[in-house]
PDB file of N, CA and C in Angstrom:
ATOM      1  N   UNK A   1      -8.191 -24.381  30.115  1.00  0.00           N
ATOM      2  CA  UNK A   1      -8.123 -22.983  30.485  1.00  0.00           C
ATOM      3  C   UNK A   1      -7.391 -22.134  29.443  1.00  0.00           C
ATOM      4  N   UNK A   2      -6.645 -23.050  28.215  1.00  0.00           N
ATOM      5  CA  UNK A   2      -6.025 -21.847  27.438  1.00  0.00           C
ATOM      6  C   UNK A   2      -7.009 -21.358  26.489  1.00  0.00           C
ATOM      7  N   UNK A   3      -8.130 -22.147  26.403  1.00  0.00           N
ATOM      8  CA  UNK A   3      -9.322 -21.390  25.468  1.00  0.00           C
ATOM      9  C   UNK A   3      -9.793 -20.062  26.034  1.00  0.00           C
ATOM     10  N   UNK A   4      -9.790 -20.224  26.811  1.00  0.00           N
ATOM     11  CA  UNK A   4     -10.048 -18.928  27.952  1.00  0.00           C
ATOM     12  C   UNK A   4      -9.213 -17.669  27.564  1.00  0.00           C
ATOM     13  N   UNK A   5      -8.031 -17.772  28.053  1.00  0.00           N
ATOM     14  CA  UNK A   5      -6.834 -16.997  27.455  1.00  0.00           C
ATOM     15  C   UNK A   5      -6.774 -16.625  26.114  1.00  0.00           C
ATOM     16  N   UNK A   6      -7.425 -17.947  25.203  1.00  0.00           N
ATOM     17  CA  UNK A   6      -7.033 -17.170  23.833  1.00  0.00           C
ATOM     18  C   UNK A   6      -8.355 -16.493  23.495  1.00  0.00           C
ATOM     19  N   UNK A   7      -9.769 -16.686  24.277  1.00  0.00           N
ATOM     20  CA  UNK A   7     -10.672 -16.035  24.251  1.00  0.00           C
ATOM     21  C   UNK A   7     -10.149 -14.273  24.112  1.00  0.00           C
ATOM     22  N   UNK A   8      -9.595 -14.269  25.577  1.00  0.00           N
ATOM     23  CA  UNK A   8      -9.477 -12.876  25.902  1.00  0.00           C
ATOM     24  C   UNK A   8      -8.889 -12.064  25.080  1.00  0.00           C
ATOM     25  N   UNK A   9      -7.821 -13.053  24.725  1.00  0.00           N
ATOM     26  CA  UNK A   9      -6.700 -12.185  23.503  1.00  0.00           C
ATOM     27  C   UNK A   9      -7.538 -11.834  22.607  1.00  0.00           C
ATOM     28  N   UNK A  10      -8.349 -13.092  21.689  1.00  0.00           N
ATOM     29  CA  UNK A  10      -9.341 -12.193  20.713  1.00  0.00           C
ATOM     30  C   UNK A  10     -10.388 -11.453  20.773  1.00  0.00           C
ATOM     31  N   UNK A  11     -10.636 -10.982  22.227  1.00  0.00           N
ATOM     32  CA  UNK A  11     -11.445  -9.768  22.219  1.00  0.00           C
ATOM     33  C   UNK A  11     -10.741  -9.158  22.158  1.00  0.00           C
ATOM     34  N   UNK A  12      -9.483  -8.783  22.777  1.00  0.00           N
ATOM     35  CA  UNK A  12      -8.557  -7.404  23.073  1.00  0.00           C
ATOM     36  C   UNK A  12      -8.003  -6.926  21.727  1.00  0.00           C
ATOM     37  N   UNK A  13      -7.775  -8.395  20.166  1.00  0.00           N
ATOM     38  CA  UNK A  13      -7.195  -8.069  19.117  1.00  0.00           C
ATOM     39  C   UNK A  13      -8.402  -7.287  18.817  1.00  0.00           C
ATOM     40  N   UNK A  14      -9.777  -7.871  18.958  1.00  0.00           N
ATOM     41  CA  UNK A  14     -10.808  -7.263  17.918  1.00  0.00           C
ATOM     42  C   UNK A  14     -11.010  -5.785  18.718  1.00  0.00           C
ATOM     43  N   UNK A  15     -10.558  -5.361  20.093  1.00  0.00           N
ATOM     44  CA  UNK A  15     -10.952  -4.106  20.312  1.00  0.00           C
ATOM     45  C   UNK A  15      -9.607  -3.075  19.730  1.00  0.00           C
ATOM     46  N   UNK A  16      -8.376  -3.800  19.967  1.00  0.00           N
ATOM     47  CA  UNK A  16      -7.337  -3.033  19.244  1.00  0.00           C
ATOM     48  C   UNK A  16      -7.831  -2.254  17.833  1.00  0.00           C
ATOM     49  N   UNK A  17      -8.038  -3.357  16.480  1.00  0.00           N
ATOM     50  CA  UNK A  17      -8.676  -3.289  15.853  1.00  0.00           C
ATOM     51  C   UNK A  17      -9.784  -1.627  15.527  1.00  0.00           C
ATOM     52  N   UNK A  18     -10.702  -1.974  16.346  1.00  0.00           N
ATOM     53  CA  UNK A  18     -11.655  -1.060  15.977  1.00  0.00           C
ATOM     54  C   UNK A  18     -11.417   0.077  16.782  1.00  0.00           C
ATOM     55  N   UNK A  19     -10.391   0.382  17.774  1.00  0.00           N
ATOM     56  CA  UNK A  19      -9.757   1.271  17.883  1.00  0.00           C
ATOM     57  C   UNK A  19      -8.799   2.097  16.757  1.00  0.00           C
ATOM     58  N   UNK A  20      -8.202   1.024  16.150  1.00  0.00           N
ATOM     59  CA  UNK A  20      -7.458   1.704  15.173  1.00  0.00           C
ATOM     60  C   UNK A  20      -7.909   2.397  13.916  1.00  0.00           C
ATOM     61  N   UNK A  21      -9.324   1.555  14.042  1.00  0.00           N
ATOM     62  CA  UNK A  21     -10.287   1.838  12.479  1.00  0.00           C
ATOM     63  C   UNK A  21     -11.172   3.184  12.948  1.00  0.00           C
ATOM     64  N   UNK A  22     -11.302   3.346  14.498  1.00  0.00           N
ATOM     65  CA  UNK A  22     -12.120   4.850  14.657  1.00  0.00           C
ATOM     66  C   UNK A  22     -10.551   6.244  14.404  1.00  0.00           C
ATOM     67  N   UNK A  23      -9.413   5.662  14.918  1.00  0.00           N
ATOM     68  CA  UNK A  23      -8.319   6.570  14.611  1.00  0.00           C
ATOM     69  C   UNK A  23      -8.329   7.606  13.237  1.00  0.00           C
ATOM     70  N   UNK A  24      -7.828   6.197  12.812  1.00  0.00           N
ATOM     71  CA  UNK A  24      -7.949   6.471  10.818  1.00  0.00           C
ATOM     72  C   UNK A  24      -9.116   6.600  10.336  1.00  0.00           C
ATOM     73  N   UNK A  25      -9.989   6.831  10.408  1.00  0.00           N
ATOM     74  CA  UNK A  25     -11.434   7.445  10.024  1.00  0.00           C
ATOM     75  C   UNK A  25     -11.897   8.524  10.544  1.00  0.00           C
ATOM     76  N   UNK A  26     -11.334   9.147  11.892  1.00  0.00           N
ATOM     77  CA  UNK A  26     -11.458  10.564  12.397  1.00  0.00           C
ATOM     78  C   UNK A  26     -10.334  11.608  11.416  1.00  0.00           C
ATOM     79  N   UNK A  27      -9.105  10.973  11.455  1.00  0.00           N
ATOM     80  CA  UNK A  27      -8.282  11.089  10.564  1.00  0.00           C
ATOM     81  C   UNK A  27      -8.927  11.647   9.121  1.00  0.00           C
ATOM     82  N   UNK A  28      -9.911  10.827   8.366  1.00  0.00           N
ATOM     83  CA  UNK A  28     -10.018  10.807   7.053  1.00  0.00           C
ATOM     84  C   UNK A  28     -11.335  11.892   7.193  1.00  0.00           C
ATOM     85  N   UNK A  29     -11.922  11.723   8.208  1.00  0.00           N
ATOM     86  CA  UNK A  29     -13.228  12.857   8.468  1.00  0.00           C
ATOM     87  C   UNK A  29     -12.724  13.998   8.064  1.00  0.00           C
ATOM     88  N   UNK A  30     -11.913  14.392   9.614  1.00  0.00           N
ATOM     89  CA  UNK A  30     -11.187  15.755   9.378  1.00  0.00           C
ATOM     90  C   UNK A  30     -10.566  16.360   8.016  1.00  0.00           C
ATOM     91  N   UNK A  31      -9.822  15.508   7.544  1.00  0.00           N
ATOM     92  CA  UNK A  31      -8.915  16.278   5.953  1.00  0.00           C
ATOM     93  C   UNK A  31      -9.832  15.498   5.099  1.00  0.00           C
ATOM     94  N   UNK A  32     -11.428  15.564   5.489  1.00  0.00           N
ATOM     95  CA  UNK A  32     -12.481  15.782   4.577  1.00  0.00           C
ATOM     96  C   UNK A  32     -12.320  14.630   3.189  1.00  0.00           C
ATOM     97  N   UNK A  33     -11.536  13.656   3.035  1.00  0.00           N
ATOM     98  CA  UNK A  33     -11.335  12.496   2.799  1.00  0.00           C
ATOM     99  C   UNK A  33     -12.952  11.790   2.611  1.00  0.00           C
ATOM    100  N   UNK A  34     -13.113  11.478   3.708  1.00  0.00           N
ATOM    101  CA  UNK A  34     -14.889  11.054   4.146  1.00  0.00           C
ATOM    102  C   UNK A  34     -15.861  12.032   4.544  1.00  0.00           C
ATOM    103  N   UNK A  35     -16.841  11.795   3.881  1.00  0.00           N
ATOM    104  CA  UNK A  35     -18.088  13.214   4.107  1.00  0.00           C
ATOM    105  C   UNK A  35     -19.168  12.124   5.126  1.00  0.00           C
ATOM    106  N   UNK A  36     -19.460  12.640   6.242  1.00  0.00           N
ATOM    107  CA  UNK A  36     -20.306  12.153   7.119  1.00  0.00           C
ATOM    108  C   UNK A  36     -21.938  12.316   6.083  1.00  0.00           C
ATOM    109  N   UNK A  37     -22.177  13.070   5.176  1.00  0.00           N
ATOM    110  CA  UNK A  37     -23.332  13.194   4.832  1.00  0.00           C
ATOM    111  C   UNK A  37     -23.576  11.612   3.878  1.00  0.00           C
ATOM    112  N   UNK A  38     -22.986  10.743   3.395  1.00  0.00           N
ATOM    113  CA  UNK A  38     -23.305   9.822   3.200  1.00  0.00           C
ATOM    114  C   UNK A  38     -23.945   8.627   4.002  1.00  0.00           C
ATOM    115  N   UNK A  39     -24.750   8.082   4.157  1.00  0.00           N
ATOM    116  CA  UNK A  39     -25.286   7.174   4.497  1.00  0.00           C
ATOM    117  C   UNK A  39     -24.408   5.604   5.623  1.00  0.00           C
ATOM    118  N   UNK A  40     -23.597   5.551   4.322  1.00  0.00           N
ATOM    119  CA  UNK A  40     -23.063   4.629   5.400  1.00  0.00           C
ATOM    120  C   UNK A  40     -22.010   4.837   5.895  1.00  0.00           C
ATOM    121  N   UNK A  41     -21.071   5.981   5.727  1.00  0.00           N
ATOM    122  CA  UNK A  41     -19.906   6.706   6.514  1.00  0.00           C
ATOM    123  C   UNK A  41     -20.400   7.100   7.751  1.00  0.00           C
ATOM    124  N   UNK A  42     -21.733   7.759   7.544  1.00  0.00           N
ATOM    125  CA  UNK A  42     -22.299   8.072   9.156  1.00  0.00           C
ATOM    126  C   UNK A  42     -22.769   6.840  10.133  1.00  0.00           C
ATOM    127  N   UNK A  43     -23.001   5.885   9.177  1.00  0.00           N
ATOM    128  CA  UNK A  43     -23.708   4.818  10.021  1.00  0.00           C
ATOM    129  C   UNK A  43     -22.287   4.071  10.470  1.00  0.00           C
ATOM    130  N   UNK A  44     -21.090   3.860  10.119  1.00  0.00           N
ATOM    131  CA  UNK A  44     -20.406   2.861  10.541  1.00  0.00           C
ATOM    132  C   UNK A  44     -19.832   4.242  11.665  1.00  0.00           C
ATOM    133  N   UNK A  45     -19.473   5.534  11.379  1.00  0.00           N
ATOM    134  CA  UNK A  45     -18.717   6.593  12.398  1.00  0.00           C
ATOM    135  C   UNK A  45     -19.735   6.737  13.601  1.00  0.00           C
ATOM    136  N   UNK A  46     -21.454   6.585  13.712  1.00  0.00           N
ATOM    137  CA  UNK A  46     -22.075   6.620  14.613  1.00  0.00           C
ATOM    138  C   UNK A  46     -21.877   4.779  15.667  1.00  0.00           C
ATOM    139  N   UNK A  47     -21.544   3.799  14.807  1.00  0.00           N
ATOM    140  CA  UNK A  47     -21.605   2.870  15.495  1.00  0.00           C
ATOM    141  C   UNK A  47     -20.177   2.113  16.009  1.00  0.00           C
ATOM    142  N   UNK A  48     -19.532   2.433  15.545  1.00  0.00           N
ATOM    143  CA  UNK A  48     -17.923   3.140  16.162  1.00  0.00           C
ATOM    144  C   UNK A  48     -17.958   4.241  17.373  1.00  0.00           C
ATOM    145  N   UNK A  49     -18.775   5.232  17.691  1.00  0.00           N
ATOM    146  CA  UNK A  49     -18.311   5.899  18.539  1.00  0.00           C
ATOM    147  C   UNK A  49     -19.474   5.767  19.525  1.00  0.00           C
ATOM    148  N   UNK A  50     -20.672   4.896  19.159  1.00  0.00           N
ATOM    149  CA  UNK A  50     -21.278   4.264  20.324  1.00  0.00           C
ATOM    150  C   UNK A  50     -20.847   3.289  20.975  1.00  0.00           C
ATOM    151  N   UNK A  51     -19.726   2.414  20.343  1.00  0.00           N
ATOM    152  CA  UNK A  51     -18.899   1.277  21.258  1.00  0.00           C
ATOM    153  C   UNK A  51     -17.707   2.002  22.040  1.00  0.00           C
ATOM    154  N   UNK A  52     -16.826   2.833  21.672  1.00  0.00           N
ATOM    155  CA  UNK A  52     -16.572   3.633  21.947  1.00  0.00           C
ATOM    156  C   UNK A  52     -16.107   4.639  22.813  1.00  0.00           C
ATOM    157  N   UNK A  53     -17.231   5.706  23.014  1.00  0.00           N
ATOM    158  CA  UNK A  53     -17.704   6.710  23.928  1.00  0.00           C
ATOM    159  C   UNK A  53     -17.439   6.314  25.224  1.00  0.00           C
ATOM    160  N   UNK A  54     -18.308   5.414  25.907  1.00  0.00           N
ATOM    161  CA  UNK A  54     -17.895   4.863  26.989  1.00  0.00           C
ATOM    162  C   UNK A  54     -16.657   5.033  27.769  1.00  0.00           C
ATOM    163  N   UNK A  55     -15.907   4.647  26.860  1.00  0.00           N
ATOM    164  CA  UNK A  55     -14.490   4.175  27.439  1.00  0.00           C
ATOM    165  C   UNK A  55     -13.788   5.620  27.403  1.00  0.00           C
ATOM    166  N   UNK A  56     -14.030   5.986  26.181  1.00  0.00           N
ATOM    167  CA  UNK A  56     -12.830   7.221  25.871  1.00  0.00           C
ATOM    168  C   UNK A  56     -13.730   8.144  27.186  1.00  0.00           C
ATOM    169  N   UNK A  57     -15.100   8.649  27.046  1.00  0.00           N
ATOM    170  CA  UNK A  57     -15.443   9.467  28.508  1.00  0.00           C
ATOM    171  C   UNK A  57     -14.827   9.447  29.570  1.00  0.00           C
ATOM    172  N   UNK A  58     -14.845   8.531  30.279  1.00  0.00           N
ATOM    173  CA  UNK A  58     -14.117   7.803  31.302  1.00  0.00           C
ATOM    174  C   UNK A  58     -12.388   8.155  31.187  1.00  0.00           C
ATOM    175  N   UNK A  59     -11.676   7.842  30.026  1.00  0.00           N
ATOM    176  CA  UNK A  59     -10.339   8.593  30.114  1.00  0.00           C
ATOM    177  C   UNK A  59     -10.572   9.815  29.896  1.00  0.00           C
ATOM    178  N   UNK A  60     -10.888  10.400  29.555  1.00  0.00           N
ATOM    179  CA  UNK A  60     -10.977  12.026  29.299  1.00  0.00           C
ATOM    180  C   UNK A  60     -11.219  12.665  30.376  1.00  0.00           C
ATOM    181  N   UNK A  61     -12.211  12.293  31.356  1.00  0.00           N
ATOM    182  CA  UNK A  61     -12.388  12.324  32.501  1.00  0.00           C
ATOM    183  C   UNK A  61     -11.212  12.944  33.516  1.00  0.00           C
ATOM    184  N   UNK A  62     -10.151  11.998  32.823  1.00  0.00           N
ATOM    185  CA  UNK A  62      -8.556  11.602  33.951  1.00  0.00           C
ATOM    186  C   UNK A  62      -7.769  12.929  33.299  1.00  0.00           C
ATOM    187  N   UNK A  63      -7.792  12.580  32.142  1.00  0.00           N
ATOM    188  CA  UNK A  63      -6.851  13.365  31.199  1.00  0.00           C
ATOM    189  C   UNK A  63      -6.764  14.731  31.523  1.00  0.00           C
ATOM    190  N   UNK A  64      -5.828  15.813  31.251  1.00  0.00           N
ATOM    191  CA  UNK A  64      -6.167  17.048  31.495  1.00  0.00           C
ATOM    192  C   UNK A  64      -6.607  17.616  30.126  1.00  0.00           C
ATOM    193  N   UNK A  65      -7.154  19.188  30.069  1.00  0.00           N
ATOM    194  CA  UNK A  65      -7.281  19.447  28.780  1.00  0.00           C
ATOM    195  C   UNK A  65      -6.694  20.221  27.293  1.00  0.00           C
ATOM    196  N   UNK A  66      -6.567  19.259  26.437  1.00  0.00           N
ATOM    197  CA  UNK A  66      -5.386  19.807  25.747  1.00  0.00           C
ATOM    198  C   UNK A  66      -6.017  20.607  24.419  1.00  0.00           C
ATOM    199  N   UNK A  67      -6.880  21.005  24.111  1.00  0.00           N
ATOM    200  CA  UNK A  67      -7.671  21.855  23.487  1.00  0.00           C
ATOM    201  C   UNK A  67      -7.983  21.249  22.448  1.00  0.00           C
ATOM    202  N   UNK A  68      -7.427  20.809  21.301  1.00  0.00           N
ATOM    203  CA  UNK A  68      -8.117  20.270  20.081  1.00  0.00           C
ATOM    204  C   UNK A  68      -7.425  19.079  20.121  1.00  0.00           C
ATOM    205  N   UNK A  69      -6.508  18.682  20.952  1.00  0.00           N
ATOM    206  CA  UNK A  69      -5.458  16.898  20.603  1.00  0.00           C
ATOM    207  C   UNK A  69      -6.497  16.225  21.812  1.00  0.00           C
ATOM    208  N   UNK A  70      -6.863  15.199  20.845  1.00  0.00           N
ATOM    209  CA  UNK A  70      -7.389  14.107  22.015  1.00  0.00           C
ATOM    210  C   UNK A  70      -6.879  13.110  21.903  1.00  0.00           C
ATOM    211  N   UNK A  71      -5.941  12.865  23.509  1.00  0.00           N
ATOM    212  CA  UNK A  71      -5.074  11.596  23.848  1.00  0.00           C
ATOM    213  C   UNK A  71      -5.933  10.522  23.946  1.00  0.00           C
ATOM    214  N   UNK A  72      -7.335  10.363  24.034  1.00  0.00           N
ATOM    215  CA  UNK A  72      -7.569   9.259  24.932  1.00  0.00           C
ATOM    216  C   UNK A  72      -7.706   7.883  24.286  1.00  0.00           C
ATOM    217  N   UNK A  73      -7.654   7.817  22.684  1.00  0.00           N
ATOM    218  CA  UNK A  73      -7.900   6.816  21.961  1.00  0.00           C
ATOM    219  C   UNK A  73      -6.303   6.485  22.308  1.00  0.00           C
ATOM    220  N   UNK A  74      -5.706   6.947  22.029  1.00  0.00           N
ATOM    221  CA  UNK A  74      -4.020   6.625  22.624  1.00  0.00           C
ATOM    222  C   UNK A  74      -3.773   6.169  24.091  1.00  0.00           C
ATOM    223  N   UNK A  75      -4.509   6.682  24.369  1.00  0.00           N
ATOM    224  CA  UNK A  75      -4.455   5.676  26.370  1.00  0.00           C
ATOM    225  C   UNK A  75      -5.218   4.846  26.505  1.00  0.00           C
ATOM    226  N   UNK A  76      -6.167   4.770  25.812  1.00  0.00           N
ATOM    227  CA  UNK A  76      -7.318   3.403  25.535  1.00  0.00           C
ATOM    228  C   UNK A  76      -6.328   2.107  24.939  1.00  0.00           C
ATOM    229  N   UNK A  77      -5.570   2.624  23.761  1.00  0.00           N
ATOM    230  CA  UNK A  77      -4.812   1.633  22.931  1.00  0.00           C
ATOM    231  C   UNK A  77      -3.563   1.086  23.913  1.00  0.00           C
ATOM    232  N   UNK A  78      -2.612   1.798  24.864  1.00  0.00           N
ATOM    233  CA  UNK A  78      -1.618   1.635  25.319  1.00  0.00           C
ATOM    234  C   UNK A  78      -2.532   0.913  26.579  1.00  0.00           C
ATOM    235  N   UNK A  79      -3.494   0.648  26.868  1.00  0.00           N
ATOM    236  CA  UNK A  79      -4.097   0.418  28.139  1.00  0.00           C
ATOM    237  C   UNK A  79      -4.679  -1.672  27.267  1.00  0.00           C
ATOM    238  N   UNK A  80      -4.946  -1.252  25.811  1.00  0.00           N
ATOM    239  CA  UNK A  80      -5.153  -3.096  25.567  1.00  0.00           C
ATOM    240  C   UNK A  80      -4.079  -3.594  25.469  1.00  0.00           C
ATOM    241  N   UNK A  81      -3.023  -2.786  25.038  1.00  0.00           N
ATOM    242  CA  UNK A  81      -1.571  -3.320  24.759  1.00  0.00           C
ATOM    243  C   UNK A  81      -0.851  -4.124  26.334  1.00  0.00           C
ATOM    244  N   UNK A  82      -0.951  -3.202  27.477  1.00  0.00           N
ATOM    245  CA  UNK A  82      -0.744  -3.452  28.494  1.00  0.00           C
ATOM    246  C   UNK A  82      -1.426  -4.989  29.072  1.00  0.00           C
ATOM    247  N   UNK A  83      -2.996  -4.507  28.711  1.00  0.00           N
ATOM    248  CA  UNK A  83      -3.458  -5.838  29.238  1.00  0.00           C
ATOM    249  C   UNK A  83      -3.057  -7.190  28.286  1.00  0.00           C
ATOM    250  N   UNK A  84      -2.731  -7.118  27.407  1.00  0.00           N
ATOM    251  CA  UNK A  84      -2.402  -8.167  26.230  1.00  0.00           C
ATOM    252  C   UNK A  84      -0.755  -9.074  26.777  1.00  0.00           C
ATOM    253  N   UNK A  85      -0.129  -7.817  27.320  1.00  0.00           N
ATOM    254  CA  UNK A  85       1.282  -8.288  27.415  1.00  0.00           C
ATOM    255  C   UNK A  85       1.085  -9.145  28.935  1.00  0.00           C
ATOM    256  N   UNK A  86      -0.062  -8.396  29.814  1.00  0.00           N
ATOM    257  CA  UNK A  86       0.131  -8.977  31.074  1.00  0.00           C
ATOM    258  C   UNK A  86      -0.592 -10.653  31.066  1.00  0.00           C
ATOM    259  N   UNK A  87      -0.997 -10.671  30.103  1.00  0.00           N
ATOM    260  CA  UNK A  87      -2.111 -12.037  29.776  1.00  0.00           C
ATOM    261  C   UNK A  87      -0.773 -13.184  29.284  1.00  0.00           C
ATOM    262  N   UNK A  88      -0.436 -12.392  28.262  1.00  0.00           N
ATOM    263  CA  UNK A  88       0.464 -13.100  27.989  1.00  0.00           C
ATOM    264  C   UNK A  88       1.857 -13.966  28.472  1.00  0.00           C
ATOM    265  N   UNK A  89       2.312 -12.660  29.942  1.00  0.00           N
ATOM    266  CA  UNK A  89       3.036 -13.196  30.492  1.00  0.00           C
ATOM    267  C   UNK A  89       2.223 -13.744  31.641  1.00  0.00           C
ATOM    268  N   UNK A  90       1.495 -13.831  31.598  1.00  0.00           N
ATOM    269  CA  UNK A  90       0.368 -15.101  32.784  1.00  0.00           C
ATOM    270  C   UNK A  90      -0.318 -15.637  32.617  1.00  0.00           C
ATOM    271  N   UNK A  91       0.352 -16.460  31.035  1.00  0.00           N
ATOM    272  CA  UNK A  91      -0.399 -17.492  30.838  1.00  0.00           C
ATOM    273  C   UNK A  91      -0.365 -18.539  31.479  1.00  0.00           C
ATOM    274  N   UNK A  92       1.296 -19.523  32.287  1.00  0.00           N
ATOM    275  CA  UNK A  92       1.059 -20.497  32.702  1.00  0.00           C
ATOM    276  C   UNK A  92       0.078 -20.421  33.942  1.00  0.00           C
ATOM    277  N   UNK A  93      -0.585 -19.395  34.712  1.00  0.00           N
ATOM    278  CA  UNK A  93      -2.062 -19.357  34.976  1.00  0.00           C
ATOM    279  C   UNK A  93      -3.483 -19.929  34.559  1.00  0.00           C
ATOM    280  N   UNK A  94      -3.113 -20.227  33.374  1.00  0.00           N
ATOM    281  CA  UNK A  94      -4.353 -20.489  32.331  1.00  0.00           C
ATOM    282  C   UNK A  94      -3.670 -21.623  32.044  1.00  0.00           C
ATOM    283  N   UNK A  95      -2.949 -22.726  32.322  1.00  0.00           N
ATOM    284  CA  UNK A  95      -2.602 -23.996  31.919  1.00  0.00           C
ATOM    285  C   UNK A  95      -2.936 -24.979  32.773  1.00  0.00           C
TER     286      UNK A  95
END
C-alpha cells in the first residue's frame, strides 16, 4: 500500500509543478517576456490552461472578485500542499 501513497504524492508533485510553470509563464506573458504569437509559447500556454481551467473555474467560482489579481492558482497550490501534508501524516494508513 505504500506504492499507492507514493503514487499519489507523485501526482500531487507533478500537479504542484505545472502549477508553478502556468504562474511563471503568465508572469513572463504579461511583462511581455513571452509573445503568445509564437508557435510553441501558444501551444504549451494553450495546453497548460486546458489542464488547468477546470480547477481554477471552480475556485473562482468561490472566490470573490478582485478585479485584475487572480487568487485562484494560489488556492489551487495551498489546496495540493494541504493534501500532500495530510497524506503524509496518514501514511501509517497505507502500511
Amino acid at each position: 500500500m505504500t506504492s499507492v501513497l507514493q503514487i499519489l504524492l507523485l501526482i500531487l508533485d507533478i500537479v504542484q509543478w505545472i502549477i508553478i510553470a502556468h504562474i511563471i509563464m503568465s508572469w513572463l506573458i504579461n511583462f511581455q517576456v513571452l509573445n503568445l504569437r509564437q508557435p510553441l509559447v501558444a501551444q504549451i500556454w494553450d495546453g497548460i490552461n486546458r489542464l488547468l481551467d477546470p480547477v481554477y473555474s471552480r475556485v473562482r467560482s468561490v472566490l470573490p472578485n478582485l478585479g485584475g489579481l487572480d487568487l485562484a492558482p494560489l488556492v489551487v497550490l495551498l489546496g495540493v500542499y494541504a493534501l500532500r501534508i495530510i497524506l503524509i501524516n496518514n501514511a501509517a494508513l497505507f502500511l
